[in-house]
Every structure is written in C-alpha cells, then in structure tokens.
N, C-alpha and C. Protein backbone atom coordinates (compact mmCIF):
# COMPACT_ATOMS: atom_id res chain seq x y z
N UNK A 1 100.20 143.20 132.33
CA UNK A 1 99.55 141.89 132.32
C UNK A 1 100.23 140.99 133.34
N UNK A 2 99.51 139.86 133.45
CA UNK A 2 99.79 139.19 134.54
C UNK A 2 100.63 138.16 134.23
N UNK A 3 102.42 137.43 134.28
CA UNK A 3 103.40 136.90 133.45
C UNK A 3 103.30 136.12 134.74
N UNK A 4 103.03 134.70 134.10
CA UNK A 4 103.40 133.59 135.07
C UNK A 4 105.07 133.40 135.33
N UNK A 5 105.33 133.24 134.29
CA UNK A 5 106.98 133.01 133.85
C UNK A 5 107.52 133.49 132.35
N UNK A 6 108.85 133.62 132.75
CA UNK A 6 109.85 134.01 131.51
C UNK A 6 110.76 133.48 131.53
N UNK A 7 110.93 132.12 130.77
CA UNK A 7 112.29 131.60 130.76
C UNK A 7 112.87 131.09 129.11
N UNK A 8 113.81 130.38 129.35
CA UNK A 8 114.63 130.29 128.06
C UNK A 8 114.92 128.98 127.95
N UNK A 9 114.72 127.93 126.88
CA UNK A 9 114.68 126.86 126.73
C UNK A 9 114.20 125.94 125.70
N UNK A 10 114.21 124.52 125.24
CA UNK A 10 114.18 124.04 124.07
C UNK A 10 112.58 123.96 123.34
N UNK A 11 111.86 124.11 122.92
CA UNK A 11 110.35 124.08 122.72
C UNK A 11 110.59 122.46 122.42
N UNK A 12 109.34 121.98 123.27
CA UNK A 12 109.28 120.47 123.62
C UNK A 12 108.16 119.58 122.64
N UNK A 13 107.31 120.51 121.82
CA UNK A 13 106.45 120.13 121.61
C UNK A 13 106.43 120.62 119.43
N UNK A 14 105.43 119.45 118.92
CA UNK A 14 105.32 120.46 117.61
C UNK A 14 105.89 120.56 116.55
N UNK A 15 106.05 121.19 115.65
CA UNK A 15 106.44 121.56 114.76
C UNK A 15 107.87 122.03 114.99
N UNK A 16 107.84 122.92 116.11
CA UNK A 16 109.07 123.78 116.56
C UNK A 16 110.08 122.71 117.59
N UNK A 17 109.70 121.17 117.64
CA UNK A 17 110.28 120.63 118.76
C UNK A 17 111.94 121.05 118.72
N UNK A 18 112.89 121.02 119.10
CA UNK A 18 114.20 121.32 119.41
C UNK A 18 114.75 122.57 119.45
N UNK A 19 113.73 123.75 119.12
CA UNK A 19 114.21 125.15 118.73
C UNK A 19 114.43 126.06 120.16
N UNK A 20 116.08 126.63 120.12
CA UNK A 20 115.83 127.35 121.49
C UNK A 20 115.10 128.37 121.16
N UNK A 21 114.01 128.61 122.47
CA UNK A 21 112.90 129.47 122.63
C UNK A 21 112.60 129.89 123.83
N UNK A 22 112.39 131.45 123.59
CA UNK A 22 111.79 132.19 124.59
C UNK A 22 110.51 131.89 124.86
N UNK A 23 110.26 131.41 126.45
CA UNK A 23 108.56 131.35 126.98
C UNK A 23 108.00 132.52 127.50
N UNK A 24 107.21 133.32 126.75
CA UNK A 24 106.26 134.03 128.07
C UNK A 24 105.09 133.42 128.56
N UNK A 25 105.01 132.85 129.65
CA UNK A 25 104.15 132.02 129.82
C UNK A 25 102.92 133.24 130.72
N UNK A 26 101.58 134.00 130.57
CA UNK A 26 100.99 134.38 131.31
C UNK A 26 100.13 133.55 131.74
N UNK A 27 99.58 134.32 133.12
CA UNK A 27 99.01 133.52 133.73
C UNK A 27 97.01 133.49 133.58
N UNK A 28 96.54 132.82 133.77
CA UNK A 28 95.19 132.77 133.90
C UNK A 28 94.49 131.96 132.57
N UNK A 29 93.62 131.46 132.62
CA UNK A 29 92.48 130.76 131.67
C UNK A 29 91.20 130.78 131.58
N UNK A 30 90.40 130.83 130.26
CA UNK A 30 89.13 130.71 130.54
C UNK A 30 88.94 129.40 130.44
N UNK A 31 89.20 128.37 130.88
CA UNK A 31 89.00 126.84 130.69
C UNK A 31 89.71 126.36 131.99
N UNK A 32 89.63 125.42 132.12
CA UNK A 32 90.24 124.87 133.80
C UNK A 32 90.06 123.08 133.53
N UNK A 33 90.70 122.81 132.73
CA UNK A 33 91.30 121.36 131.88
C UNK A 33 92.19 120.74 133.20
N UNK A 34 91.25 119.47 133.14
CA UNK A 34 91.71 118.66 134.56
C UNK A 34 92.63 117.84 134.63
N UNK A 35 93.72 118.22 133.36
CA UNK A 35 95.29 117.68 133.26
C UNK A 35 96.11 118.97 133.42
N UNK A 36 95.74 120.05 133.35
CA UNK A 36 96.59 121.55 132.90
C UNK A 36 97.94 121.52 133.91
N UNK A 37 99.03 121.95 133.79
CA UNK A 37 100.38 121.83 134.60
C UNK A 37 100.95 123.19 135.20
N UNK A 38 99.78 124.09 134.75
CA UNK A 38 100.09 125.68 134.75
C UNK A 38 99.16 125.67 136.26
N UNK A 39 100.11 126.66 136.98
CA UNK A 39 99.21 127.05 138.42
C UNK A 39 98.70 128.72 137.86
N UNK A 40 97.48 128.71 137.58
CA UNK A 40 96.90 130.13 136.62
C UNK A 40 96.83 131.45 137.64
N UNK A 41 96.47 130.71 138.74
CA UNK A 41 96.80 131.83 140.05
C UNK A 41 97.34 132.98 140.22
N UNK A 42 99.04 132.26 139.78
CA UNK A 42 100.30 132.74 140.32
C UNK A 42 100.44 133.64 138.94
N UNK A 43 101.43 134.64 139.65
CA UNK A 43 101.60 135.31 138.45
C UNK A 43 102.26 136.80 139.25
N UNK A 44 103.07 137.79 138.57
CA UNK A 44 103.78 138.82 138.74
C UNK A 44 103.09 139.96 137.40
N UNK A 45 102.33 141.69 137.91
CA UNK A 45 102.02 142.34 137.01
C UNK A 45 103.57 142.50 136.55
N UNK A 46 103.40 142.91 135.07
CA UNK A 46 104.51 143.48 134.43
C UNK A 46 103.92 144.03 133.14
N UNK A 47 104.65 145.25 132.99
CA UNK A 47 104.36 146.32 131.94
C UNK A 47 104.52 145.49 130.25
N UNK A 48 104.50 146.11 129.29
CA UNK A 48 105.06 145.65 128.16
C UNK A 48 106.09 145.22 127.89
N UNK A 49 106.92 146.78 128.42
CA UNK A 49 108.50 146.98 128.34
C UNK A 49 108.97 146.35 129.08
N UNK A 50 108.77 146.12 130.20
CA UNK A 50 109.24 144.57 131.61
C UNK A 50 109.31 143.66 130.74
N UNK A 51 108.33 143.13 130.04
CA UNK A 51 108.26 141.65 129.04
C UNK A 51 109.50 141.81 128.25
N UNK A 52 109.29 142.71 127.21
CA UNK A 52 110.15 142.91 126.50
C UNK A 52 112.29 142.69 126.94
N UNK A 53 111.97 143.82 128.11
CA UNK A 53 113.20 143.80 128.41
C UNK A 53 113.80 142.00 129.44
N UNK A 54 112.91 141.27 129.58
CA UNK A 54 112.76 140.36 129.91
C UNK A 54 113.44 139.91 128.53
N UNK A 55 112.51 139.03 127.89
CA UNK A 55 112.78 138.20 126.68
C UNK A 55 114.09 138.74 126.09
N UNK A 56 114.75 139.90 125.75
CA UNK A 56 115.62 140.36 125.41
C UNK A 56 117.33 139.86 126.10
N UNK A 57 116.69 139.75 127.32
CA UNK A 57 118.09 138.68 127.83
C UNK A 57 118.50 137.63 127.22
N UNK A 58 117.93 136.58 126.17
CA UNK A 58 118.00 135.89 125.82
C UNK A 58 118.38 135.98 123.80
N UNK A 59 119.55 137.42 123.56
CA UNK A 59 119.11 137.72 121.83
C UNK A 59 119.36 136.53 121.02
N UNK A 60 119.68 135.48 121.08
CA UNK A 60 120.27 134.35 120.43
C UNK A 60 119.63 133.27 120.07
N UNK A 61 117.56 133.57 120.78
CA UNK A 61 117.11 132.69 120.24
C UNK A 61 116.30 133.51 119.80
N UNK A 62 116.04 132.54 118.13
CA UNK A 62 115.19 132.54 117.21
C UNK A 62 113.65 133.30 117.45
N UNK A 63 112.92 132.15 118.16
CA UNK A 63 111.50 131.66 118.41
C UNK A 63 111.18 132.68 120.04
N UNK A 64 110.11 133.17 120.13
CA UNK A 64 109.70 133.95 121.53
C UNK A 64 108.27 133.34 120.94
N UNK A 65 107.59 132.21 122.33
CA UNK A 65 106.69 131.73 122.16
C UNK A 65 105.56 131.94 123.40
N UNK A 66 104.34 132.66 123.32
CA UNK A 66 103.62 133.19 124.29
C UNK A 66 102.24 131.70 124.29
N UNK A 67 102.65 131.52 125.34
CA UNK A 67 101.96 130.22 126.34
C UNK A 67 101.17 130.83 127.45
N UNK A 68 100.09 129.71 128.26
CA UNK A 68 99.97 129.85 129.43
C UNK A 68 99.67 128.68 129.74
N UNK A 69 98.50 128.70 130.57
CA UNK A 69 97.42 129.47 130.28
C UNK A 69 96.46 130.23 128.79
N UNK A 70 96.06 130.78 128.60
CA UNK A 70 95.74 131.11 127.67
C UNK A 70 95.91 132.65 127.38
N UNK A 71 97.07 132.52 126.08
CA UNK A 71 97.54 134.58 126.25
C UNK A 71 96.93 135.10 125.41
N UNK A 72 95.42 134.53 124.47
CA UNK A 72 94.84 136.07 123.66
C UNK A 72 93.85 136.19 124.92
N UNK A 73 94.31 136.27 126.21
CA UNK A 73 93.20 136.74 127.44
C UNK A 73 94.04 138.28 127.17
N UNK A 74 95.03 138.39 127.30
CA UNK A 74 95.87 139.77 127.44
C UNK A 74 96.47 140.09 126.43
N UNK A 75 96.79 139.67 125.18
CA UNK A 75 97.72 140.15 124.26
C UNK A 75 96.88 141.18 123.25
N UNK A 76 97.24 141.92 122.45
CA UNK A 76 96.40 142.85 121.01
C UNK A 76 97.60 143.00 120.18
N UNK A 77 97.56 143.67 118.99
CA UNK A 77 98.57 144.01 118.04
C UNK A 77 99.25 145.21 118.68
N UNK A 78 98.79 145.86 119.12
CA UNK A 78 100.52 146.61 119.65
C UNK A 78 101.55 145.96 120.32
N UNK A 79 100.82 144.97 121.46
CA UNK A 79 102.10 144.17 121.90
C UNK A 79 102.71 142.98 120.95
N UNK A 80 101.85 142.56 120.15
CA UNK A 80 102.72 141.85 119.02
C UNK A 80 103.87 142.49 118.49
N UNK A 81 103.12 143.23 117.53
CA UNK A 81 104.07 144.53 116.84
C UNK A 81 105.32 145.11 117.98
N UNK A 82 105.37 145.53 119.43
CA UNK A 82 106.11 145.50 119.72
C UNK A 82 107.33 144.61 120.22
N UNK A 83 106.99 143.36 120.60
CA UNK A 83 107.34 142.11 120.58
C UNK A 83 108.51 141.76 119.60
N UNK A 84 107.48 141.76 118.13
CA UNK A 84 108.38 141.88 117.06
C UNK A 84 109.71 142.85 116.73
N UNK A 85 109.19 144.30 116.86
CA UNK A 85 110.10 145.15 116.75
C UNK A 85 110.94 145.12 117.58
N UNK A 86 110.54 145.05 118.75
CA UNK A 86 112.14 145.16 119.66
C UNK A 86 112.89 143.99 120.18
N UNK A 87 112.09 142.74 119.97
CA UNK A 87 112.95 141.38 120.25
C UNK A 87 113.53 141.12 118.70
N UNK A 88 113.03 140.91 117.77
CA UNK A 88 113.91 140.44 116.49
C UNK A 88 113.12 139.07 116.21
N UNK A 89 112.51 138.57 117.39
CA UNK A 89 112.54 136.97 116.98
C UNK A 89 111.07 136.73 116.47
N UNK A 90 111.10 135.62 116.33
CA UNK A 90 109.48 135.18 115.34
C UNK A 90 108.75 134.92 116.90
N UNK A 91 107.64 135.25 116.32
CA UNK A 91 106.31 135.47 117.25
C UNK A 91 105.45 133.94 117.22
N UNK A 92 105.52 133.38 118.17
CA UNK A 92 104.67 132.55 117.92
C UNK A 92 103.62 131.77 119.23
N UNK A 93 102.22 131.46 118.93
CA UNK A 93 101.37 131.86 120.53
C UNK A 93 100.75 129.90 120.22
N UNK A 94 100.38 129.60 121.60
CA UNK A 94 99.90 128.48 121.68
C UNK A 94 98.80 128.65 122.57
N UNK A 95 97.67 128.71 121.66
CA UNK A 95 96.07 128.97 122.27
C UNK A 95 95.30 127.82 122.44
N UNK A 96 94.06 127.81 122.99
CA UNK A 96 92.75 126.68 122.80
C UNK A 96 91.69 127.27 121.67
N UNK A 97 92.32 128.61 121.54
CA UNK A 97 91.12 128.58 120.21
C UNK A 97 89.66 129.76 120.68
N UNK A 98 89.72 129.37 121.60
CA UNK A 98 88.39 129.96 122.28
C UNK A 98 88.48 131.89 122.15
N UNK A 99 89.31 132.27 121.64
CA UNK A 99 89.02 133.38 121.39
C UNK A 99 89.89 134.07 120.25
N UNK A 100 89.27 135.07 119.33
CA UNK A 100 90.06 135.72 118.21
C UNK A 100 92.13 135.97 118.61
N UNK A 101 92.43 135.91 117.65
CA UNK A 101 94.09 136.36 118.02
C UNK A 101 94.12 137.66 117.20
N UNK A 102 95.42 138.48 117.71
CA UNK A 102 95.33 139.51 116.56
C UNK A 102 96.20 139.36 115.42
N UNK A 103 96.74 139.94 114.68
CA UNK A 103 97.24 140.01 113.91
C UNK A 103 98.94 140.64 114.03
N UNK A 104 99.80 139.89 113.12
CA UNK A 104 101.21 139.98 113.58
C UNK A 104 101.71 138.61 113.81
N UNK A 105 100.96 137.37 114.53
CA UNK A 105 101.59 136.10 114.96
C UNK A 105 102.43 135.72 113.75
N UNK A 106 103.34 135.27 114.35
CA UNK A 106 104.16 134.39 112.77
C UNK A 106 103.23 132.97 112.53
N UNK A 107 103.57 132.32 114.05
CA UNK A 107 103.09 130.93 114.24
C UNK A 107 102.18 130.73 115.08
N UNK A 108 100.97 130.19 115.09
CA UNK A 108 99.45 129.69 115.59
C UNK A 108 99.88 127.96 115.78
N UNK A 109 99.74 127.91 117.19
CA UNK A 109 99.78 126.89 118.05
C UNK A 109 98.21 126.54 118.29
N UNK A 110 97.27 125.50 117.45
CA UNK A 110 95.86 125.54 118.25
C UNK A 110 95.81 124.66 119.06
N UNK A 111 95.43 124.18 119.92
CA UNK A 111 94.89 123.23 120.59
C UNK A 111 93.81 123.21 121.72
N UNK A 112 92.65 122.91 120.78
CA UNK A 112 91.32 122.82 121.40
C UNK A 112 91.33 121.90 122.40
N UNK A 113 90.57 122.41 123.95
CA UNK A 113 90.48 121.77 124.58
C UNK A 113 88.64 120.87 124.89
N UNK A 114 87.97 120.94 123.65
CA UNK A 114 86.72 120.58 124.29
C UNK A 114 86.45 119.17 124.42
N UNK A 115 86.94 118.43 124.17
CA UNK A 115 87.00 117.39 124.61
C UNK A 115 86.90 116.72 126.19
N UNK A 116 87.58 117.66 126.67
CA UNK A 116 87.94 117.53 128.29
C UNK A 116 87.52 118.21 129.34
N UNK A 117 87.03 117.35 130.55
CA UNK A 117 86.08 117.95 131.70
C UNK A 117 87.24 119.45 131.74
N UNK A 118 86.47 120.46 132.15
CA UNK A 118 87.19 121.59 132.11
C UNK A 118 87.22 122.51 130.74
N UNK A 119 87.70 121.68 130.27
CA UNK A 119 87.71 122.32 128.50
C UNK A 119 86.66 122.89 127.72
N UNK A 120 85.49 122.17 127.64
CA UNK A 120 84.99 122.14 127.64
C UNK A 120 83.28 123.51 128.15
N UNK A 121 84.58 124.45 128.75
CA UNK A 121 83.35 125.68 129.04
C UNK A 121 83.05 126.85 128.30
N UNK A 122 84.52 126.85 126.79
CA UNK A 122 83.85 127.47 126.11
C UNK A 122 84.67 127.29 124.25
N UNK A 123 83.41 126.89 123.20
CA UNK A 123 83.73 125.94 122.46
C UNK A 123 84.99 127.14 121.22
N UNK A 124 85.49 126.19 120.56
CA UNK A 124 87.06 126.98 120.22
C UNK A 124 86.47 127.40 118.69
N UNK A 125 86.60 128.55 118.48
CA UNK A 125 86.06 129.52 117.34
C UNK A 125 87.50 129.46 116.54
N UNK A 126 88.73 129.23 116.69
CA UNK A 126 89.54 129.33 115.58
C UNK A 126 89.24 127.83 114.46
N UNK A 127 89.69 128.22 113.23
CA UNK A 127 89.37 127.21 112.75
C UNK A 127 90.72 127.34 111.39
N UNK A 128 91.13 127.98 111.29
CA UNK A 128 92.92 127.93 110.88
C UNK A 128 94.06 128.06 111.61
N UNK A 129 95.30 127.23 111.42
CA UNK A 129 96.28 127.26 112.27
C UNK A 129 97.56 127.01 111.09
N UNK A 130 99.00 127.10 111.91
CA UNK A 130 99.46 126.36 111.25
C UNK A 130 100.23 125.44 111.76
N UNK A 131 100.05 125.01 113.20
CA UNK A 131 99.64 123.64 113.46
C UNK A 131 98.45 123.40 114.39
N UNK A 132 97.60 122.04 114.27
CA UNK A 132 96.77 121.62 115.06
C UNK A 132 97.60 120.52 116.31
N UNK A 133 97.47 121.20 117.29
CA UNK A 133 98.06 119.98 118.26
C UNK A 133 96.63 119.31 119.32
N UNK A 134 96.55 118.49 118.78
CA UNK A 134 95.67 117.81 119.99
C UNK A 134 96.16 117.26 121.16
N UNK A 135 95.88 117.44 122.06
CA UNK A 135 96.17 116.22 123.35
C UNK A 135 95.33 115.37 123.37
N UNK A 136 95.66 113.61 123.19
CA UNK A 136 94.87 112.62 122.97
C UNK A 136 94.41 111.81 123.88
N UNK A 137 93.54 111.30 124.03
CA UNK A 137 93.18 110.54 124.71
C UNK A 137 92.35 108.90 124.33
N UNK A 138 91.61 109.58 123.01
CA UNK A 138 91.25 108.58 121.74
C UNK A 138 89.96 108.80 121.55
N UNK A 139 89.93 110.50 121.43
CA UNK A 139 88.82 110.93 121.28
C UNK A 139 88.70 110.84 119.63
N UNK A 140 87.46 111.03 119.07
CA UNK A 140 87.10 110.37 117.47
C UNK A 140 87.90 112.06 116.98
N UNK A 141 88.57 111.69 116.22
CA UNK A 141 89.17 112.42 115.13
C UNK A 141 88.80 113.53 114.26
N UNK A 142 87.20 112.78 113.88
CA UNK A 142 86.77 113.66 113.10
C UNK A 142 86.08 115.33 113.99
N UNK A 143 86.08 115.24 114.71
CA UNK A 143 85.73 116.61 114.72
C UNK A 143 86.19 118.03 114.88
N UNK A 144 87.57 117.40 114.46
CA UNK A 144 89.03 118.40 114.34
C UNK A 144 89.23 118.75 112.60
N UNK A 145 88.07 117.65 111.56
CA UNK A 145 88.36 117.81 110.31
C UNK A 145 88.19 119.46 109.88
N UNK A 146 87.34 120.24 110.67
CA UNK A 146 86.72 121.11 109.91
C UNK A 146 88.03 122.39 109.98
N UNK A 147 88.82 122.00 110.82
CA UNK A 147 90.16 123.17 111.20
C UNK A 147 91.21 122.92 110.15
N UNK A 148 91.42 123.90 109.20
CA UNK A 148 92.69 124.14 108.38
C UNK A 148 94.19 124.37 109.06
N UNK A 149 95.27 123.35 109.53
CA UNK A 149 96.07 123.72 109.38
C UNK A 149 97.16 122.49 108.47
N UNK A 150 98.68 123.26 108.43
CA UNK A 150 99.62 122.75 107.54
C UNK A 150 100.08 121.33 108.22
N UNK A 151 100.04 121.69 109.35
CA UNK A 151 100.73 120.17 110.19
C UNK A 151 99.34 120.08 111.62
N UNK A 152 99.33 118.54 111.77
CA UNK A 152 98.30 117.81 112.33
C UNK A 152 99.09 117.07 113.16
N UNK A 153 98.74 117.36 114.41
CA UNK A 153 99.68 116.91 115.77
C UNK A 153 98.58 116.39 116.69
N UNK A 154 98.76 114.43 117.41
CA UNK A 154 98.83 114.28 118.47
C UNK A 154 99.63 113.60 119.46
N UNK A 155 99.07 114.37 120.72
CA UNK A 155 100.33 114.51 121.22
C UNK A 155 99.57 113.60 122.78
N UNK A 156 99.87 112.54 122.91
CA UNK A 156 99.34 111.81 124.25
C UNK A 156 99.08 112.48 125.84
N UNK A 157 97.92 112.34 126.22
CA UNK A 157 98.10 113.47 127.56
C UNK A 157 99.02 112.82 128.27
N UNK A 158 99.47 114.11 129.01
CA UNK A 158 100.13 113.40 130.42
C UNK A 158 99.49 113.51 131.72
N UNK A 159 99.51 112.21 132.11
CA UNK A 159 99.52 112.29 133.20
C UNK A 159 100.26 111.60 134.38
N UNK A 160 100.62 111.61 136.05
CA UNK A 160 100.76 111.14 136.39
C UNK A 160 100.80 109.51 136.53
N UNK A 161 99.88 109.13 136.52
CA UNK A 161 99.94 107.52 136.54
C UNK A 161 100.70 106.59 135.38
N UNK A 162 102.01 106.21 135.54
CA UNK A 162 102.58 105.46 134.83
C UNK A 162 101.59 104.43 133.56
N UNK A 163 100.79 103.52 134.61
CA UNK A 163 100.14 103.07 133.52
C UNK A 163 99.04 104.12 132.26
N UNK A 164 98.07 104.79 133.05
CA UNK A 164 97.85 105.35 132.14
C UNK A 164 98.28 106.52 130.76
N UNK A 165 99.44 107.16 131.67
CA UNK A 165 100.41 107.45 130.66
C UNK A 165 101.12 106.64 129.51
N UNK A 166 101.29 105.26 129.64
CA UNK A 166 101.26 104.31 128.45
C UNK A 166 100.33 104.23 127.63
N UNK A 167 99.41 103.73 128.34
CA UNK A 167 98.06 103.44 127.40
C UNK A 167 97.21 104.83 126.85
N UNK A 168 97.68 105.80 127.09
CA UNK A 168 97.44 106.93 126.35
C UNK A 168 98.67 107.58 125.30
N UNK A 169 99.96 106.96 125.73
CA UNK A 169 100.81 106.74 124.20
C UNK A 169 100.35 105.81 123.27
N UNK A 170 100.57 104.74 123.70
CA UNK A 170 99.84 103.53 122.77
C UNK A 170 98.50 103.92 122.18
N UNK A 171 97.56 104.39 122.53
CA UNK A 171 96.50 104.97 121.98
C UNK A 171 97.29 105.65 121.01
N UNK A 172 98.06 107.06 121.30
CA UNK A 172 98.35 108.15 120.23
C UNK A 172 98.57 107.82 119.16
N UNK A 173 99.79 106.62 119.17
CA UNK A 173 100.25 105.78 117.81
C UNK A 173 99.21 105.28 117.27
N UNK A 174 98.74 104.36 117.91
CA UNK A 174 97.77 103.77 117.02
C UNK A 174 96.70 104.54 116.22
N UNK A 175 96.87 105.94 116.68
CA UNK A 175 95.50 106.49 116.05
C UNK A 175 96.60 106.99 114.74
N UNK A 176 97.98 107.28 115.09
CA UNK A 176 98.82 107.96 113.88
C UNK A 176 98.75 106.95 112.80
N UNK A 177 98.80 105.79 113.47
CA UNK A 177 99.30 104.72 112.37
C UNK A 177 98.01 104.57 111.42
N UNK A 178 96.88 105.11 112.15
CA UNK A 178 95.62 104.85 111.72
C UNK A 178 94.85 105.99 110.75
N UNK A 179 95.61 106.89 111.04
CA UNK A 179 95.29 108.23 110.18
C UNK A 179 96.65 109.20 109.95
N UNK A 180 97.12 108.69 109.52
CA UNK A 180 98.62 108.96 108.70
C UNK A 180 98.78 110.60 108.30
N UNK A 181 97.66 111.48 108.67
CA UNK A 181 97.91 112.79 107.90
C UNK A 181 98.42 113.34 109.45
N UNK A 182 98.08 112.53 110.63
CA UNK A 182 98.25 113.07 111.91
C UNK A 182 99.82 112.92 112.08
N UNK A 183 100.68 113.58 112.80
CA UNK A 183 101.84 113.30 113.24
C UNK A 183 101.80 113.11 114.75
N UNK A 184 103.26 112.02 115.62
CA UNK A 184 103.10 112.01 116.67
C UNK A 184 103.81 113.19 117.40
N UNK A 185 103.55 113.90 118.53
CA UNK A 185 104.58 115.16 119.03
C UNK A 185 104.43 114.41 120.69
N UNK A 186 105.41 114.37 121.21
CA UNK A 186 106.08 114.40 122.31
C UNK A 186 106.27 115.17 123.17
N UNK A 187 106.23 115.12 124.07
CA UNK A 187 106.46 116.62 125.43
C UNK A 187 107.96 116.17 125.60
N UNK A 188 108.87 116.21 124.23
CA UNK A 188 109.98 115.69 124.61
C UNK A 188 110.67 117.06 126.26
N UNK A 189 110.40 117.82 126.51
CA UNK A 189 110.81 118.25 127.48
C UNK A 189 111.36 117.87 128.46
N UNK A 190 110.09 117.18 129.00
CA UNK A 190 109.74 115.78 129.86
C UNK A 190 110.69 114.95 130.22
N UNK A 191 111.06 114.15 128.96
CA UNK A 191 111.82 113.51 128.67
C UNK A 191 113.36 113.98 129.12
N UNK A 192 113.48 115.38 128.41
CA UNK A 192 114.98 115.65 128.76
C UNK A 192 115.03 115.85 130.44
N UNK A 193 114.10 116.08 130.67
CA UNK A 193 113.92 116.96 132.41
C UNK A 193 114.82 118.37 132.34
N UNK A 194 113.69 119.31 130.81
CA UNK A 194 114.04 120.58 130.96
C UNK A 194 112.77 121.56 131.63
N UNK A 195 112.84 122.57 131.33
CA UNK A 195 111.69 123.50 131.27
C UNK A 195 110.59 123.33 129.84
C-alpha cells in the first residue's frame, strides 16, 4: 500500500489527546476537502511487513493510529490482525465514514466530511463510533444526531487566516457551550509545533 508517512508522536486531537502514538499516515482519498493538510499524491509503496517493521521502532508507545487521507481505501482484517499481533499496541483508525472498516479496530475515529466543498462526494455510511469528531465551522448539529458514539467532539477548522481561524474557534465554543453533550478538541499539535 501506498504510506504517506510513519512517524512517532503525541496524538493532538480527541479522546486520545496527549497519548504517545504511532502514525501510519497512507496516502490517497476518496474526498478532496478544501481545508485537508495531507498532500494525497505523495506517498512510498510498502509491503505489510515494511509497515510493521516500521511502527515497531517505536515499542514504547501504547496507541498505533492509521490516518491519512483515508486508510479503509487499503486496510482489511489481516492487516489489522497483523498490526495487532506483531506491534502489541491498540489499533486505532481515523476515517470520514464513507466506507465499511473491518473488524479488529480497538478505536473508531469518525469524522464525516459532508458538510464541506470536497467532502461532500461521497455521503458517510458509518453510523457508530467511539468518538465523533467533527470539524466545525457552525454547521447545524443535528445531522450528526443519528451517529452513535461514546464521546462527541468539535474541533474548529483550521485554517490559515488568523482571523478566520478565531471566529471559527469562537464559533466551536459557543456551539459547546450550547450543546453541552459536545466536547471541545484542539489540534493541540499545532499548538505545541509537533507532528
């Protein structure tokens, strides 16, 4: 499969915010979201066992978290299952939803993108998680009611422009303060100026 990156570092976002964690970040998407920070392009083939022996440099963290882009484009249950078996660490994937996952994940990262030019090309069929992360903008709320998960995340887009990067925090809060089952999540990453 096609591995954008493999690195090692604090998960910035979520439920999991502060946990050191392995990224496999692959590359490519079926959506093309006109904030995305991933260049889907780029990318290096690598076998299973490449991944594996990859992430394995790192035995000391917990969490191995498969990002992109979007990774149920390439992942199935053998590479879970192997994932699991030969790294040790908890499995956990951050999707848009738009297509089945297999079975094995510890942790389900959703975050639907239809809201957003780009996002928007193909509509997100998961509808349990066990967290929902939205990226906000102050889109109406309710049409995230119908998705079951344990924790309810938004998380302000980013973007470039100083001002609007405010006024799309200030939005986030106000919608938390306004619907209290939501929590706020942070790209504290960002913030630290990590990976």
């Amino acid at each position: 499969m096609r591995v954008n990156e493999i690195f090692y570092s604090l998960q910035g976002e979520g439920f999991h915010t502060g946990t050191a964690s392995v990224f496999v970040r692959l590359s490519g998407c079926n959506l093309r979201c006109n904030f995305c920070d991933t260049r889907h392009e780029s990318g290096e083939e690598m076998s299973m066992q490449q991944i594996i022996d990859a992430v394995n440099q790192w035995p000391q963290a917990p969490l191995l978290v498969l990002t992109g882009g979007e990774p149920s484009l390439w992942i199935d249950e053998d590479f879970v299952a192997a994932l699991k078996s030969q790294t040790g660490k908890m499995i956990a994937i951050e999707t848009n939803g738009t297509r089945p996952l297999p079975n094995g994940i510890d942790w389900v990262t959703l975050s639907p993108k239809s809201t957003f030019p780009g996002g928007d090309l193909m509509p997100c069929i998961l509808t349990r998680s066990n967290e929902l992360k939205v990226v906000y903008v102050g889109q109406n709320l309710e049409q995230y009611n119908h998705i079951e998960a344990v924790y309810r995340y938004l998380q302000p887009c980013y973007v470039d422009d100083p001002t609007e990067r405010k006024r799309n925090l200030e939005a986030c809060v106000d919608a938390v303060l306004a619907h209290p089952t939501w929590r706020l999540s942070l790209q504290t990453h960002r913030v630290l100026g990590i990976r």
